[in-house]
N, C-alpha and C. Protein backbone atom coordinates (compact mmCIF):
# COMPACT_ATOMS: atom_id res chain seq x y z
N UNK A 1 289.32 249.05 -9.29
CA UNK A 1 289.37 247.60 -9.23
C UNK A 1 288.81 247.18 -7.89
N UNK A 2 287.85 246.19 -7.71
CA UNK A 2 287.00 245.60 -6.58
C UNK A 2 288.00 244.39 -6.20
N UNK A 3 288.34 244.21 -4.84
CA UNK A 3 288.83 243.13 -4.77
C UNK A 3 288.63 242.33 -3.11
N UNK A 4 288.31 241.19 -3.03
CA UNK A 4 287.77 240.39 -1.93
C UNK A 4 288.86 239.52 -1.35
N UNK A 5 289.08 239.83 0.01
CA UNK A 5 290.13 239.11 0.71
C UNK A 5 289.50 236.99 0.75
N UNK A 6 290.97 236.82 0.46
CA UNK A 6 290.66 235.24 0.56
C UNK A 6 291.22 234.58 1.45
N UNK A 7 291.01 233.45 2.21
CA UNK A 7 291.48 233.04 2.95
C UNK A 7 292.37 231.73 2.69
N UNK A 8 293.41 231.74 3.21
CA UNK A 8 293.90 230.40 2.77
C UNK A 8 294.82 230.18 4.40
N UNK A 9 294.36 229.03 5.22
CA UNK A 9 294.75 228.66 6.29
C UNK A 9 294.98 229.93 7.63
N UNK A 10 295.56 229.77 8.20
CA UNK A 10 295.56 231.45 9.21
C UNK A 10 295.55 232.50 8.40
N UNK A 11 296.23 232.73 6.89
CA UNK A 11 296.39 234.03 6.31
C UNK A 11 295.17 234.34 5.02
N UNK A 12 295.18 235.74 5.06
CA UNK A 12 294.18 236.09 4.41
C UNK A 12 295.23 237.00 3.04
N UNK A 13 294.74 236.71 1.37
CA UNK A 13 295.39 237.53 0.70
C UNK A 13 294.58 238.48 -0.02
N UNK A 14 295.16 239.08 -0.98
CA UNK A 14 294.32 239.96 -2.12
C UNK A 14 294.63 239.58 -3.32
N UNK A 15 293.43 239.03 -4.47
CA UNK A 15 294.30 238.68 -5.13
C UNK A 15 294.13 239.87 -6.75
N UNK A 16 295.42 239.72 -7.21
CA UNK A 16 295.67 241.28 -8.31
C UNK A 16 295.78 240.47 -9.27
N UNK A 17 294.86 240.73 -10.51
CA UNK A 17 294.82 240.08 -11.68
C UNK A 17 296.08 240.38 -12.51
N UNK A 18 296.59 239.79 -13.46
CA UNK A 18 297.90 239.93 -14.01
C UNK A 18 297.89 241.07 -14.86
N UNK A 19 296.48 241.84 -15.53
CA UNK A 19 296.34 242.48 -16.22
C UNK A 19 296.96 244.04 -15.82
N UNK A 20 296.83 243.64 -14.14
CA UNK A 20 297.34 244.95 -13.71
C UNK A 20 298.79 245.59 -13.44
N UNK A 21 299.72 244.18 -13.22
CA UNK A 21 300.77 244.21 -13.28
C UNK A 21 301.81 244.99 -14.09
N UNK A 22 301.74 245.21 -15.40
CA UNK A 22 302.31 245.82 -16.74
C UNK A 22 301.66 247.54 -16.11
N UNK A 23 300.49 247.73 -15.83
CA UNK A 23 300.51 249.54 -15.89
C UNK A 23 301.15 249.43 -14.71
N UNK A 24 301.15 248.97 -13.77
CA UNK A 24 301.84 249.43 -11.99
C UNK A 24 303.16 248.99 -11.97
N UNK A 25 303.68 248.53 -13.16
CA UNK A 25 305.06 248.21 -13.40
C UNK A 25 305.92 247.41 -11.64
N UNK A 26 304.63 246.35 -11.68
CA UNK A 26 305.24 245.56 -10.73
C UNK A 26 304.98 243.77 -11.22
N UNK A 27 305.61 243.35 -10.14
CA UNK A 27 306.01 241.77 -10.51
C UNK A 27 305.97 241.09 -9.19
N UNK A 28 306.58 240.19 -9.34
CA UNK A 28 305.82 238.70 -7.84
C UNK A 28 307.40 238.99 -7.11
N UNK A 29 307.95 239.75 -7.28
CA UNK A 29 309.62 240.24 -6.54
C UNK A 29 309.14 241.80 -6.11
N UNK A 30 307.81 242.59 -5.97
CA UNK A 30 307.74 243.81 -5.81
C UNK A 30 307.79 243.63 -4.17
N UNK A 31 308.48 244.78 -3.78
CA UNK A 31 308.02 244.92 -2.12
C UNK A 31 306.99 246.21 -2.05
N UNK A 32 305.79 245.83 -0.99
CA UNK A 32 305.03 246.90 -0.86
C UNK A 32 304.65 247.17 -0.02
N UNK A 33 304.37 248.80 0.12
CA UNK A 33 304.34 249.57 1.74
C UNK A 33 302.77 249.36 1.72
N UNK A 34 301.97 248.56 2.94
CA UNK A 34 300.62 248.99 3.15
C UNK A 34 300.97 249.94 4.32
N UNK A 35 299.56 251.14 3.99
CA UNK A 35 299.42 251.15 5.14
C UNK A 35 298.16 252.13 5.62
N UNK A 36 298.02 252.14 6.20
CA UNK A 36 295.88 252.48 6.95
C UNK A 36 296.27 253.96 7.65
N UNK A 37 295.20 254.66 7.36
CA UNK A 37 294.96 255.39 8.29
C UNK A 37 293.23 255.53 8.98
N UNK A 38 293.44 254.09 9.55
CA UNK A 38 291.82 253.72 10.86
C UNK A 38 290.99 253.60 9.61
N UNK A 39 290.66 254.18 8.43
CA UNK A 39 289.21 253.90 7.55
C UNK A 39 289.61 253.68 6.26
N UNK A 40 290.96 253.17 5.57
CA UNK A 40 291.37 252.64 4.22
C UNK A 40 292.66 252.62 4.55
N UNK A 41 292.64 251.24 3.34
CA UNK A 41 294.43 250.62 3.37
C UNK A 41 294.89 251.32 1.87
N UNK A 42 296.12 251.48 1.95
CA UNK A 42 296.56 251.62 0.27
C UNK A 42 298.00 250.89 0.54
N UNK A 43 298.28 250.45 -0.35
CA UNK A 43 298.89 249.33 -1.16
C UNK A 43 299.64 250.02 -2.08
N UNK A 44 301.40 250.24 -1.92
CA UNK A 44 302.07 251.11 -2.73
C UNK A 44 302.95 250.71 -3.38
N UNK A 45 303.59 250.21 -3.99
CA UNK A 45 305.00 249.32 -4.24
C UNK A 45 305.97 250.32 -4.11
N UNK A 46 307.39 249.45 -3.31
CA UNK A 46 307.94 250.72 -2.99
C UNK A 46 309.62 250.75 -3.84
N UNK A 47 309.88 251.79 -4.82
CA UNK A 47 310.55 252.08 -5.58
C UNK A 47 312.07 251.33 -4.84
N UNK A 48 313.02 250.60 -5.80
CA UNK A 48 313.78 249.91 -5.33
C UNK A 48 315.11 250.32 -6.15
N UNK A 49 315.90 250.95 -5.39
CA UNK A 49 317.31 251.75 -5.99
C UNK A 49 318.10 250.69 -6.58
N UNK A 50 318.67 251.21 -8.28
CA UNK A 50 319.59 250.34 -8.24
C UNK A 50 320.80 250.45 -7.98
N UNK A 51 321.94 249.87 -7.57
CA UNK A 51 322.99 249.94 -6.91
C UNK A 51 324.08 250.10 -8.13
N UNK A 52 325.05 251.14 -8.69
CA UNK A 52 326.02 251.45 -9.15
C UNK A 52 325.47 251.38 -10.76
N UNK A 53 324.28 251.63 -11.36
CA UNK A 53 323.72 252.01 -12.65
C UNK A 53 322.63 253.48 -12.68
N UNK A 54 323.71 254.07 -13.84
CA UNK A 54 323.29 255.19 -13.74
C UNK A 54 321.82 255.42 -14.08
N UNK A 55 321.00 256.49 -14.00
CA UNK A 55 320.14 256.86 -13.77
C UNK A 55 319.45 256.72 -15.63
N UNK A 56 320.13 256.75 -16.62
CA UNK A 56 319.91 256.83 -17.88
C UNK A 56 319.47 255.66 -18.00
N UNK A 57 320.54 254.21 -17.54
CA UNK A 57 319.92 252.77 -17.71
C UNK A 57 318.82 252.08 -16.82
N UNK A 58 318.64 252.85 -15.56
CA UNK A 58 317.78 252.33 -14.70
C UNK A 58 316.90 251.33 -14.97
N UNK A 59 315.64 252.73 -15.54
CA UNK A 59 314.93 251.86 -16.09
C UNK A 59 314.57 251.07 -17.14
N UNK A 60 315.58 251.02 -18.04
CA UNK A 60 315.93 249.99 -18.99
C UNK A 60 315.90 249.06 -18.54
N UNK A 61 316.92 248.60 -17.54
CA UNK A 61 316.83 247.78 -16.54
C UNK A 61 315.89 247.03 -15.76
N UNK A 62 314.77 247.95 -14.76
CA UNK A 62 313.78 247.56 -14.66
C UNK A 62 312.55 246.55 -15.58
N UNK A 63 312.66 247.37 -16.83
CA UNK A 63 311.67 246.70 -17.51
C UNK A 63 312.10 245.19 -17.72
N UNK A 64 313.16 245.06 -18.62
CA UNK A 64 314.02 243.46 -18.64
C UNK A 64 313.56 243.15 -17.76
N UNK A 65 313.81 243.31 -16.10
CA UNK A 65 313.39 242.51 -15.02
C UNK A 65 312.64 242.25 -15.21
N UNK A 66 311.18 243.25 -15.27
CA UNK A 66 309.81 242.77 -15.31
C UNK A 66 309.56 242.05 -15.96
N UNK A 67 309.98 241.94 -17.53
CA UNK A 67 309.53 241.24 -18.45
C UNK A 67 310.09 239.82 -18.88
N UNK A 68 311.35 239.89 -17.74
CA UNK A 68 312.04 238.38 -18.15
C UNK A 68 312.48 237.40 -16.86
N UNK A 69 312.58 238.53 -15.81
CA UNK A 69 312.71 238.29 -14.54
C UNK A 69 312.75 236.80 -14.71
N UNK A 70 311.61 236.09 -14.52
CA UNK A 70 311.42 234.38 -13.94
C UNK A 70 312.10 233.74 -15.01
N UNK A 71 312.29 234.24 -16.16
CA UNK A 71 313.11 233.37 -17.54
C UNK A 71 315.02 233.56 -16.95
N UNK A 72 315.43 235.00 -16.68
CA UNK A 72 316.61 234.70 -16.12
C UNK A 72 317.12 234.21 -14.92
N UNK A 73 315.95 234.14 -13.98
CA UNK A 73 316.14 233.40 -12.67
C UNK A 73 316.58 231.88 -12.78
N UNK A 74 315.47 230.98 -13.98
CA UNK A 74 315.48 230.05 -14.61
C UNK A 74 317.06 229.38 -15.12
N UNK A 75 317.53 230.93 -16.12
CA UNK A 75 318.68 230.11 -16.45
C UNK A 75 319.99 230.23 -15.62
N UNK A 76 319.48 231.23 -14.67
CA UNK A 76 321.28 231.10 -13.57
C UNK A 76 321.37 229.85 -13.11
């Protein structure tokens, strides 16, 4: 994927088409590690523990988030 930094006021972003979101199993709540070594950046999302669900439901869990996340944010 080719992608061109944009500028919007002092900050500059990247922007990630939505298409990519679903395989990298991330969302607009992902936290991500950049980081360079002097001649390329990589861009990692960084795996986020869940607190007192076992390892069987995890990612059950996860996905719901991904996939409904802004709909249950909505109705709390």
């Amino acid at each position: 994927m080719l992608a061109q930094l944009t500028k919007q006021g002092d900050s500059h972003y990247l922007i990630i088409g939505m298409e990519n979101f679903e395989p990298l199993n991330i969302n607009f709540d992902t936290v991500f590690n950049i980081s360079t070594d002097g001649e390329k950046m990589t861009i990692q999302p960084v795996e986020q523990e869940s607190e007192g669900v076992s390892e069987e439901l995890a990612p059950f869990l996860k996905d719901i988030n991904n996939r409904y996340g802004e709909t249950l944010k909505r109705l709390a």
